[in-house]
Protein backbone atom coordinates (compact mmCIF):
# COMPACT_ATOMS: atom_id res chain seq x y z
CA UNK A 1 0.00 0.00 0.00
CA UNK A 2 1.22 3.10 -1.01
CA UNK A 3 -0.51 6.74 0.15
CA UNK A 4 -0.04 9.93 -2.15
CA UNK A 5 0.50 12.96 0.15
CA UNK A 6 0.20 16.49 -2.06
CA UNK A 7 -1.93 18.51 -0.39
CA UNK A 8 -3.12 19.66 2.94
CA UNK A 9 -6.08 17.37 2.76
CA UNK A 10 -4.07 14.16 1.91
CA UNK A 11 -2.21 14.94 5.23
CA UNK A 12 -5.50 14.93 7.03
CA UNK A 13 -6.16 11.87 5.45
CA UNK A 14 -2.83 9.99 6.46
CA UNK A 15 -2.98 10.61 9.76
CA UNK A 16 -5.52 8.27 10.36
CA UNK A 17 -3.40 5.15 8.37
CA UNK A 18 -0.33 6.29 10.87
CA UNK A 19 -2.14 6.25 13.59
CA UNK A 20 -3.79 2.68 12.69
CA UNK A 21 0.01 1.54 12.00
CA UNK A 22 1.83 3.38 15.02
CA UNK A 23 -1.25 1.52 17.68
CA UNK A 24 -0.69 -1.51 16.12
CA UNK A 25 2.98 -1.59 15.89
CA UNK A 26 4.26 -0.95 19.63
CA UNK A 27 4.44 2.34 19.01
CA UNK A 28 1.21 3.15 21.64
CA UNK A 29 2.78 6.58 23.31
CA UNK A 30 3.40 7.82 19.72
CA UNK A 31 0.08 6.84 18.49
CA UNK A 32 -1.31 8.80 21.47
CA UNK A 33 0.55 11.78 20.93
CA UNK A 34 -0.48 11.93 17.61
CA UNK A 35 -4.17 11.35 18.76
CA UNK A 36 -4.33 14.05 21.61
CA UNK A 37 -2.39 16.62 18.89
CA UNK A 38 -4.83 16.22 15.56
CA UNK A 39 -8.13 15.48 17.31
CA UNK A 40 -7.90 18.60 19.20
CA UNK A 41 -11.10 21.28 17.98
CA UNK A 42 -8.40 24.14 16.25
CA UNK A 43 -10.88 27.07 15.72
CA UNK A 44 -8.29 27.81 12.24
CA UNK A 45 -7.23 25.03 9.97
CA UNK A 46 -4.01 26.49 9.98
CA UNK A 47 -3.34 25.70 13.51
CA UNK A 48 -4.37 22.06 12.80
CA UNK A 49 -2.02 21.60 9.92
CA UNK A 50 0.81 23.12 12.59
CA UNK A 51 -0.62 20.63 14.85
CA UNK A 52 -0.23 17.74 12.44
CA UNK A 53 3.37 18.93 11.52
CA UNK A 54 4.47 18.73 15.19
CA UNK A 55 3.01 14.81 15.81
CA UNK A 56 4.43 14.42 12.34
CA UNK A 57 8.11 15.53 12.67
CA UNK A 58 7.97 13.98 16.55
CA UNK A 59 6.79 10.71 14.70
CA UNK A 60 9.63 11.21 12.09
CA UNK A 61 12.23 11.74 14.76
CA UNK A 62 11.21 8.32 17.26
CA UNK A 63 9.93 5.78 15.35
CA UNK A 64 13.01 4.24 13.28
CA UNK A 65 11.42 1.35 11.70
CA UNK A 66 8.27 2.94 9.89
CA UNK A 67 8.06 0.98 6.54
CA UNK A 68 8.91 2.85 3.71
CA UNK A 69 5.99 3.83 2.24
CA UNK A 70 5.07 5.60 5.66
CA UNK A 71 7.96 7.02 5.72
CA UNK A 72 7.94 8.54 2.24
CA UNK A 73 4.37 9.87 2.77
CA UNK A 74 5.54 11.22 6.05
CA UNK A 75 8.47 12.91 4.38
CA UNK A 76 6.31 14.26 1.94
CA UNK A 77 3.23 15.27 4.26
CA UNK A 78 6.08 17.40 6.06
CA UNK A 79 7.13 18.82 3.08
CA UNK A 80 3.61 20.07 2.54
CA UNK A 81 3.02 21.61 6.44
CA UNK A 82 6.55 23.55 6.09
CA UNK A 83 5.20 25.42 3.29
């Protein structure tokens, strides 16, 4: 399975697959984190898609065996929220 990640709402979109993955993977503290940071009610979308690019980039930095094709989308979903 592969994910395409170009825009902001394919980021919305692939949180939910990492978060299925990261649960179900040993990775329970990140999948929380990631949980408590996107589910959040953000009165701007903007401050979700910051909120998504902090669980993201923490993600990137701890987990060091995400299968490639996470790890390319996640690459390119952080490409997309440093914009």
């Amino acid at each position: 399975m592969s994910f395409t990640v170009r825009t902001p709402g394919d980021v919305y979109k692939f949180a939910l697959p990492l978060y299925d993955y990261l649960s179900q993977n040993g990775h329970a503290e990140e999948a929380n984190a990631l949980v408590k940071l996107v589910d959040s009610c953000y009165p701007q979308s903007a401050q979700a898609l910051d909120a998504h690019r902090r669980a993201f980039k923490q993600i990137r930095e701890t987990v060091p065996d995400l299968p490639l094709q996470y790890l390319l989308a996640l690459d390119d979903a952080l490409e997309i929220l440093s914009k």
